[in-house]
Protein backbone atom coordinates (compact mmCIF):
# COMPACT_ATOMS: atom_id res chain seq x y z
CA UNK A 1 2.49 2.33 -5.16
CA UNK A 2 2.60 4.98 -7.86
CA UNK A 3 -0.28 2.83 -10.07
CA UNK A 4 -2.70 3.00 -6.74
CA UNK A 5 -1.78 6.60 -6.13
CA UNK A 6 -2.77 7.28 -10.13
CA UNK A 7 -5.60 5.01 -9.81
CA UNK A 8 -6.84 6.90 -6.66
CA UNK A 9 -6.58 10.31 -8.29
CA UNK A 10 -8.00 8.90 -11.90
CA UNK A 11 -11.48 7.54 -9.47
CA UNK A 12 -12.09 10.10 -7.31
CA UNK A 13 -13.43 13.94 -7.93
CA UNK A 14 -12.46 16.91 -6.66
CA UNK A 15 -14.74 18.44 -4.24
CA UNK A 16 -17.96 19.82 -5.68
CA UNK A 17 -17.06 18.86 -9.04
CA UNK A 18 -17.59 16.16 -11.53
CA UNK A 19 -13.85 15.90 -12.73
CA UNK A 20 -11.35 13.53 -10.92
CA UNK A 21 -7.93 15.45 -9.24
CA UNK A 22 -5.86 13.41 -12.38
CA UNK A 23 -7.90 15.41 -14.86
CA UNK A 24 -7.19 18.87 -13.33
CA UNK A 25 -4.02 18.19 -12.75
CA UNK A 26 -3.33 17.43 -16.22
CA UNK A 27 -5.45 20.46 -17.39
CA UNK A 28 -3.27 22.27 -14.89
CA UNK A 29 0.00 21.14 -16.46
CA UNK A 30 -0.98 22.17 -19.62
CA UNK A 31 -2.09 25.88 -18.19
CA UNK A 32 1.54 26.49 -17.11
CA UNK A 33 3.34 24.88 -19.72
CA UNK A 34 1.23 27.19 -22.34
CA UNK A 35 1.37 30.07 -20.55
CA UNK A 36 5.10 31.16 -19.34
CA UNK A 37 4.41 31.62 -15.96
CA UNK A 38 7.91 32.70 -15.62
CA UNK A 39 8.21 35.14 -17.66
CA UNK A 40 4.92 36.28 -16.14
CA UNK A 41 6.29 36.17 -12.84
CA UNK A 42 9.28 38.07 -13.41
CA UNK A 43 6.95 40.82 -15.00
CA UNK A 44 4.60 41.25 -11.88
CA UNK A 45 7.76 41.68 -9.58
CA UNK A 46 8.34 44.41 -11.48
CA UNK A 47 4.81 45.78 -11.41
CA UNK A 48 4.71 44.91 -7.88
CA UNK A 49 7.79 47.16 -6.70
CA UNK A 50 6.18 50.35 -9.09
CA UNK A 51 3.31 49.45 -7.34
CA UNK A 52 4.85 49.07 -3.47
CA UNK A 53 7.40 51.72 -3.46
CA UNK A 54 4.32 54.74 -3.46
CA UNK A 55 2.41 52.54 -0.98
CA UNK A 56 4.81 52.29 1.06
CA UNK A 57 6.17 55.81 0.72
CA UNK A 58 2.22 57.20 1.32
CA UNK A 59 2.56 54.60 4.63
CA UNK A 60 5.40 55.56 5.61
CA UNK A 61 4.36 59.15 5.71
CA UNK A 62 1.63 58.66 7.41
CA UNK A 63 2.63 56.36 10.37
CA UNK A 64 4.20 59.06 12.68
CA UNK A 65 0.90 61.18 12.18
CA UNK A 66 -0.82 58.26 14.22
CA UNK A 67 2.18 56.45 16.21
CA UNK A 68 4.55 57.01 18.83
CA UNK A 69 8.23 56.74 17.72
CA UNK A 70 8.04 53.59 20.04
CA UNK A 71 5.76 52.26 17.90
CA UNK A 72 7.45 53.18 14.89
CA UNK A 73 10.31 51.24 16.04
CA UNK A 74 7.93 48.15 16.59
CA UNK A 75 6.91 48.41 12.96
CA UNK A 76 10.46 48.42 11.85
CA UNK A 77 11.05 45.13 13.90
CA UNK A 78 7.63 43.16 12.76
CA UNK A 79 9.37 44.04 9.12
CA UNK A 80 12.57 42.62 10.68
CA UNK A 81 10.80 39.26 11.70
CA UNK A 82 8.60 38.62 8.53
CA UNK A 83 10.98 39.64 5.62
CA UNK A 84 13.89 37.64 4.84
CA UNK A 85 17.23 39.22 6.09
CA UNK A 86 18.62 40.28 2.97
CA UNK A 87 15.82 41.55 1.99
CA UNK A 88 15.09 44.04 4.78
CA UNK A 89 18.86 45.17 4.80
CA UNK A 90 17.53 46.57 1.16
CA UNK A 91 14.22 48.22 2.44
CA UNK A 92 15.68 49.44 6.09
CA UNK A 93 17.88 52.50 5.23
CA UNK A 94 14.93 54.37 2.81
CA UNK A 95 12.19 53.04 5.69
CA UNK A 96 14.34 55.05 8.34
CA UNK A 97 14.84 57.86 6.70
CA UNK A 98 11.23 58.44 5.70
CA UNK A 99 9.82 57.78 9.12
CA UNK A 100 12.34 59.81 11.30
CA UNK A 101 13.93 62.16 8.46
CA UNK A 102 11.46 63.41 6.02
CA UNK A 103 9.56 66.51 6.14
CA UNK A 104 5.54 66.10 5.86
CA UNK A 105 4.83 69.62 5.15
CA UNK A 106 4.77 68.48 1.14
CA UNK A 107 3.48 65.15 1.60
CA UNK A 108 -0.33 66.09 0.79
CA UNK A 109 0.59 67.47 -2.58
CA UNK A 110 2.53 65.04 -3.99
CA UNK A 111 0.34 61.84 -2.58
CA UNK A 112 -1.53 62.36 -5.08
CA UNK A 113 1.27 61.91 -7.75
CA UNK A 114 2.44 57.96 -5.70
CA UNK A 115 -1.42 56.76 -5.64
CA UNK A 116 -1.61 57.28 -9.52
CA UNK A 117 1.47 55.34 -9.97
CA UNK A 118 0.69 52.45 -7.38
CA UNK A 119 -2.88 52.27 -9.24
CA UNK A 120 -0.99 51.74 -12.62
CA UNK A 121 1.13 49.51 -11.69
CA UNK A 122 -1.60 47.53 -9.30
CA UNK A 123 -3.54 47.93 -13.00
CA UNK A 124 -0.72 46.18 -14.52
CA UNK A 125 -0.91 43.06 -12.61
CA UNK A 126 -4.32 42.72 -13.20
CA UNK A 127 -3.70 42.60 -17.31
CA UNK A 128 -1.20 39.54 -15.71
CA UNK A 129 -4.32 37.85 -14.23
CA UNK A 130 -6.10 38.32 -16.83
CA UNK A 131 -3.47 36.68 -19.08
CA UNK A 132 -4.30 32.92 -16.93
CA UNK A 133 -8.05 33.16 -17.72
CA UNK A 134 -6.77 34.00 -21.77
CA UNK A 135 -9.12 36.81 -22.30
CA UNK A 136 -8.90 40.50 -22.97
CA UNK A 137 -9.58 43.60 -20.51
CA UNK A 138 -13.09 44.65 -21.53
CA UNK A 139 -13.75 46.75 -18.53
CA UNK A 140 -13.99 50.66 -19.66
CA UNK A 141 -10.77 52.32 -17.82
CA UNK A 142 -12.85 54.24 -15.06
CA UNK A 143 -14.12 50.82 -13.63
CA UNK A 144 -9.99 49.39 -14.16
CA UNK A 145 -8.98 52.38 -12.05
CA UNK A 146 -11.83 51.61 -9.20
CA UNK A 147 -10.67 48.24 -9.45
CA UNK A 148 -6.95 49.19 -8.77
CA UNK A 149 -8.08 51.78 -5.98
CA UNK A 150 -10.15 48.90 -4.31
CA UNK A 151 -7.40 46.56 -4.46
CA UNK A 152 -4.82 49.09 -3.02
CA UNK A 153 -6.89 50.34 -0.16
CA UNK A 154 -7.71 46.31 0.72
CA UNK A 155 -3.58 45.89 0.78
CA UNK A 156 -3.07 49.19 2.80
CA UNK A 157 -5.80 47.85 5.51
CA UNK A 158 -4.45 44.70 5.86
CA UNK A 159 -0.76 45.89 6.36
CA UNK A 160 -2.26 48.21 9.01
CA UNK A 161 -4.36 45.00 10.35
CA UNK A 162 -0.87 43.48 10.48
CA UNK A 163 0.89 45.63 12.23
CA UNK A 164 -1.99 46.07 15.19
CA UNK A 165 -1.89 42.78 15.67
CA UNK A 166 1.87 42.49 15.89
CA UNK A 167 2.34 45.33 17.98
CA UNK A 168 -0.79 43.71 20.32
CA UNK A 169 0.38 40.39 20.43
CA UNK A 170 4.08 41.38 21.64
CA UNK A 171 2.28 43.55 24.07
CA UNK A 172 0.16 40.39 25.23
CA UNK A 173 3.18 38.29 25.39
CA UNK A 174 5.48 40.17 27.55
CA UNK A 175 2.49 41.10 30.18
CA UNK A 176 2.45 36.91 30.57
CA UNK A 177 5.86 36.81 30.78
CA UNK A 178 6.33 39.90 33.11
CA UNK A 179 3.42 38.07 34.82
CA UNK A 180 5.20 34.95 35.13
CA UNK A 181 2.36 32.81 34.21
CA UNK A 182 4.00 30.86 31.71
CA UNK A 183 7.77 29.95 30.99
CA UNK A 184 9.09 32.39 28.84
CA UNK A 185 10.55 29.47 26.28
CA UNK A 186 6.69 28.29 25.89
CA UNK A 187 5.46 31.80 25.35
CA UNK A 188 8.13 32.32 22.94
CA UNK A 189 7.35 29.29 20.89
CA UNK A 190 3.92 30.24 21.01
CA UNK A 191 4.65 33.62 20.14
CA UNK A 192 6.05 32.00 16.84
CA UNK A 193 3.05 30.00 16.05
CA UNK A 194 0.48 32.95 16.48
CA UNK A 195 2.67 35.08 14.21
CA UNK A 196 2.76 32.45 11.38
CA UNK A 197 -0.41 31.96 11.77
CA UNK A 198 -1.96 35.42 11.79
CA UNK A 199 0.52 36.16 8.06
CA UNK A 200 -1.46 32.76 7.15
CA UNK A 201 -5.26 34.33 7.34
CA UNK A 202 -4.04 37.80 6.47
CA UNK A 203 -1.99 36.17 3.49
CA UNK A 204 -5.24 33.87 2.13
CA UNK A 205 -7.87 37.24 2.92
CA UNK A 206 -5.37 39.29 0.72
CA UNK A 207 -4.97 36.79 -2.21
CA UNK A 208 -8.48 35.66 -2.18
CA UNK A 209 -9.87 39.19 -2.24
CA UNK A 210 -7.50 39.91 -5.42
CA UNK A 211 -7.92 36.48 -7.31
CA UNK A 212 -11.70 37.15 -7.13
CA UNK A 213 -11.75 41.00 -7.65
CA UNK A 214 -8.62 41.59 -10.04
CA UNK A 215 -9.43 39.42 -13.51
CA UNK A 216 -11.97 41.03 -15.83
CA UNK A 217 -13.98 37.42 -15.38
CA UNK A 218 -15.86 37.17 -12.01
CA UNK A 219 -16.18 33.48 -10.37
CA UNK A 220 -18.05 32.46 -7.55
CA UNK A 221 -16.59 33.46 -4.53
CA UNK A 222 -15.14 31.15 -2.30
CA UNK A 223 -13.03 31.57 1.25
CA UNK A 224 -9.97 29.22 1.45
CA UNK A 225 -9.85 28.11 -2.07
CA UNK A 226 -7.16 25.33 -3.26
CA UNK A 227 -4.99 28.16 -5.04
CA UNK A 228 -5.45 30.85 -2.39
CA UNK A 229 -3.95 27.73 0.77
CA UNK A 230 -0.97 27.11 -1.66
CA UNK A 231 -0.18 30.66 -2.88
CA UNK A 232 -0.01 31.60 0.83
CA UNK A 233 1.54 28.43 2.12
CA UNK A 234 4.06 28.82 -0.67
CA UNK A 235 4.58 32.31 0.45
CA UNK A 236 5.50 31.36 4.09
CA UNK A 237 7.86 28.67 2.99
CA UNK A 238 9.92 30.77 0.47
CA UNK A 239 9.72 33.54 2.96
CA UNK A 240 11.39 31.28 5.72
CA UNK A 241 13.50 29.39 3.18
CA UNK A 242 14.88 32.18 1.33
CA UNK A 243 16.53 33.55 4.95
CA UNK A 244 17.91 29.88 5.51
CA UNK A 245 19.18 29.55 2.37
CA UNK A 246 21.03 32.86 1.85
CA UNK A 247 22.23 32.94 5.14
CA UNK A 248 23.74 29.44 4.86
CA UNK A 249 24.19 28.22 1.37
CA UNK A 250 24.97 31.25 -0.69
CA UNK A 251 27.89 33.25 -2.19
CA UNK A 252 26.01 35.77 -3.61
CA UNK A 253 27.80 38.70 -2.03
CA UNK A 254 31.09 37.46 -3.16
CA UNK A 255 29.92 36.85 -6.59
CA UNK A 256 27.77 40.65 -6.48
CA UNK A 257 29.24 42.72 -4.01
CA UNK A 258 26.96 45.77 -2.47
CA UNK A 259 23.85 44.91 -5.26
CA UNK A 260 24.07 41.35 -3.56
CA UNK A 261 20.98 42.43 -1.48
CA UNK A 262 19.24 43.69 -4.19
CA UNK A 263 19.68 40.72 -6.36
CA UNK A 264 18.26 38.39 -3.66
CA UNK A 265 15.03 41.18 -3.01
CA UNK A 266 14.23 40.48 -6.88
CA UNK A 267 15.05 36.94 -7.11
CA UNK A 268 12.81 36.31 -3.45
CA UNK A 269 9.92 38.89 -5.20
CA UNK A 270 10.02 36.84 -8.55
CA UNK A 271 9.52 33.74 -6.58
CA UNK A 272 7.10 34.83 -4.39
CA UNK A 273 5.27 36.22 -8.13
CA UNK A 274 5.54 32.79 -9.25
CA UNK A 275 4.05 30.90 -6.57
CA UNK A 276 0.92 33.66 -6.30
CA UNK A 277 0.49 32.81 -10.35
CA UNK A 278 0.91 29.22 -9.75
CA UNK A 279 -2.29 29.35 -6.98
CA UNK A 280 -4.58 31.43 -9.43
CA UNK A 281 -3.91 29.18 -12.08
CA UNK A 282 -5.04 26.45 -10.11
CA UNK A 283 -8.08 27.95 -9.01
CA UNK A 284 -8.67 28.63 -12.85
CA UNK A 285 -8.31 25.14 -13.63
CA UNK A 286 -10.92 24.67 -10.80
CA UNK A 287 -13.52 27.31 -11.87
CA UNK A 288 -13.36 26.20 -15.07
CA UNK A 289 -14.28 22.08 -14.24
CA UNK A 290 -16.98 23.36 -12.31
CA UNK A 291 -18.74 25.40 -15.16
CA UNK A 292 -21.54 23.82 -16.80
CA UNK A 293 -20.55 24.42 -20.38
CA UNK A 294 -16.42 24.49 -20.08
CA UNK A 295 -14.36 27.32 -22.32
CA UNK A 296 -11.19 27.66 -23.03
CA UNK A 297 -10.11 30.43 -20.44
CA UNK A 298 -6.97 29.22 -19.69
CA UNK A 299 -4.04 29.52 -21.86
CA UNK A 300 -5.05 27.00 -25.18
CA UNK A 301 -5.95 24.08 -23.26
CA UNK A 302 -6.97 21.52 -25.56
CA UNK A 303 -10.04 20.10 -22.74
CA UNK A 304 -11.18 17.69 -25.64
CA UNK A 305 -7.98 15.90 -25.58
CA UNK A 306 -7.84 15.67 -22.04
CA UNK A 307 -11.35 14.21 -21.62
CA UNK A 308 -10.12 11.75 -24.49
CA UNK A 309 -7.17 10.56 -22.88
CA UNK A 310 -8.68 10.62 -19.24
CA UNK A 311 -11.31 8.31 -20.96
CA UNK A 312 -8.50 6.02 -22.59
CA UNK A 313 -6.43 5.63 -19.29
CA UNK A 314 -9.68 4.79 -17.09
CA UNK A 315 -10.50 1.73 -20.07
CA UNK A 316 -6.92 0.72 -20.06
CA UNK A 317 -7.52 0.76 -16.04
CA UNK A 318 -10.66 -1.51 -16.14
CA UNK A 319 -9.10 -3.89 -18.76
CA UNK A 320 -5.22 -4.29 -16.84
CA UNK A 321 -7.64 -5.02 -13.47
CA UNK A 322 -10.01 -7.73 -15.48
CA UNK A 323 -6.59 -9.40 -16.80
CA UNK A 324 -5.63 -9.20 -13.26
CA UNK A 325 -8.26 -11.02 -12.15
């Protein structure tokens, strides 16, 4: 079974390319063991909160300018349902105290202050993408900064987008269900799909957008590309998993105490950081097979070898099936 599986992937090319799914998966293989995705990973969850906590905090001060407290409350909810529960417990008291407690009188002056950090650090994790295609920032840092800005404002729509749609869908929902049109078990299931399904689009738009804008080396652009479906597939399944798995199989509040919660917001943020490396280093792999004239742009990936050795296993192939026969 595993020899037809190989033989399958070692005769048949990956869509719009001229190299079979065994050679990019080995070229893959060799990207991540070359290029310490995890210690990667665990740097762009850190350059993701310094980049976060001001977007969040210029959000957050901005919401009740434009929503009801009602709504407000719905926003704290749709964080309740997509975040994993130990994670929100972390994010809830400073979210509540911003929205209802905080005085705005200030907040135009020091705005200014948060975007300059949340560009550096959005800056930051482009240097990380950068890192999978193995090449050097050449941009001047004007264009870097535009970059981050562009980047930033695309997150900040899309978390708006988000919320809309949550806030429109519930509202949609409990007008059937107030209209008893449909059983409220099937709307409520359905609910669930809709939900997932809507963080799946938003989730691919967001990491497509910043796999093709982010590195300093521009690819084609393509919607719904290998790397973007498992970076945001990934996402939902560590998302759900994570709140299964700490709520179930996990002592970590015994072992930590109160920074139990925080502990499990880095460790769910690292994976997540892992998983969105993982995706652009597959769509690097990708771009790179479908290049006419191949470089080395991921992280010392001897191609030559590869090609060899692909070339050795498909003889080896031909001769084991003429002995067979």
């Amino acid at each position: 079974m595993i020899k037809k599986i190989k033989l399958y992937l070692d005769t048949h090319n990956y869509p719009k390319t001229d190299k079979s799914y065994l050679f990019l998966i080995n070229a893959f293989n060799k990207g991540v063991q070359n290029s310490l995705l995890g210690v990667r990973a665990a740097a762009i969850a850190f350059k993701l909160i310094m980049a976060a906590i001001p977007l969040l905090i210029v959000i957050l001060n901005l919401l009740p300018s434009f929503f009801t407290q009602e709504n407000l409350n719905n926003f704290i909810l749709l964080l309740q349902e997509y975040l994993p529960k130990n994670v929100f417990t972390v994010i809830d008291g400073p979210i509540n105290y911003i929205l209802f407690n905080t005085t705005r009188g200030y907040a135009g002056i020091w705005i200014f202050v948060v975007l300059f950090i949340a560009l550096n650090g959005v800056r930051l994790i482009i240097e990380s993408f950068n890192a999978s295609y193995h090449i050097k920032e050449t941009r001047p840092i004007w264009e870097q900064f535009i970059t981050s800005f562009i980047i930033w404002i695309l997150i900040t729509i899309l978390l708006v987008i988000s919320i809309v749609l949550f806030l429109i869908n519930k509202d949609i929902f409990n007008w059937l269900v107030s209209l008893n049109l449909m059983n409220e078990n099937v709307i409520h299931s359905f609910y669930f799909i809709v939900k997932y399904v809507l963080f799946f689009i938003l989730l691919v738009l967001l990491f497509e957008i910043i796999f093709y804008i982010a590195p300093a080396r521009r690819r084609k652009f393509r919607f719904m590309t290998s790397g973007t479906i498992i970076a945001a597939i990934s996402t939902l399944i560590i998302t759900g998993g994570f709140d299964i798995f700490i709520s179930n199989f996990s002592n970590y509040n015994k072992i930590y105490g109160p920074l139990a919660t925080v502990f499990i917001f880095f460790l769910w943020l690292q994976t997540v950081a892992f998983m969105i490396l993982v995706g652009f280093e597959i769509n690097a792999v990708v771009y790179l097979a479908d290049e006419e004239n191949p470089r080395p742009i991921i992280s010392k990936i001897n191609f030559k070898k590869i090609f060899s050795k692909h070339n050795k296993k498909l003889k080896n192939n031909e001769l084991q099936e003429k002995k067979d026969r």
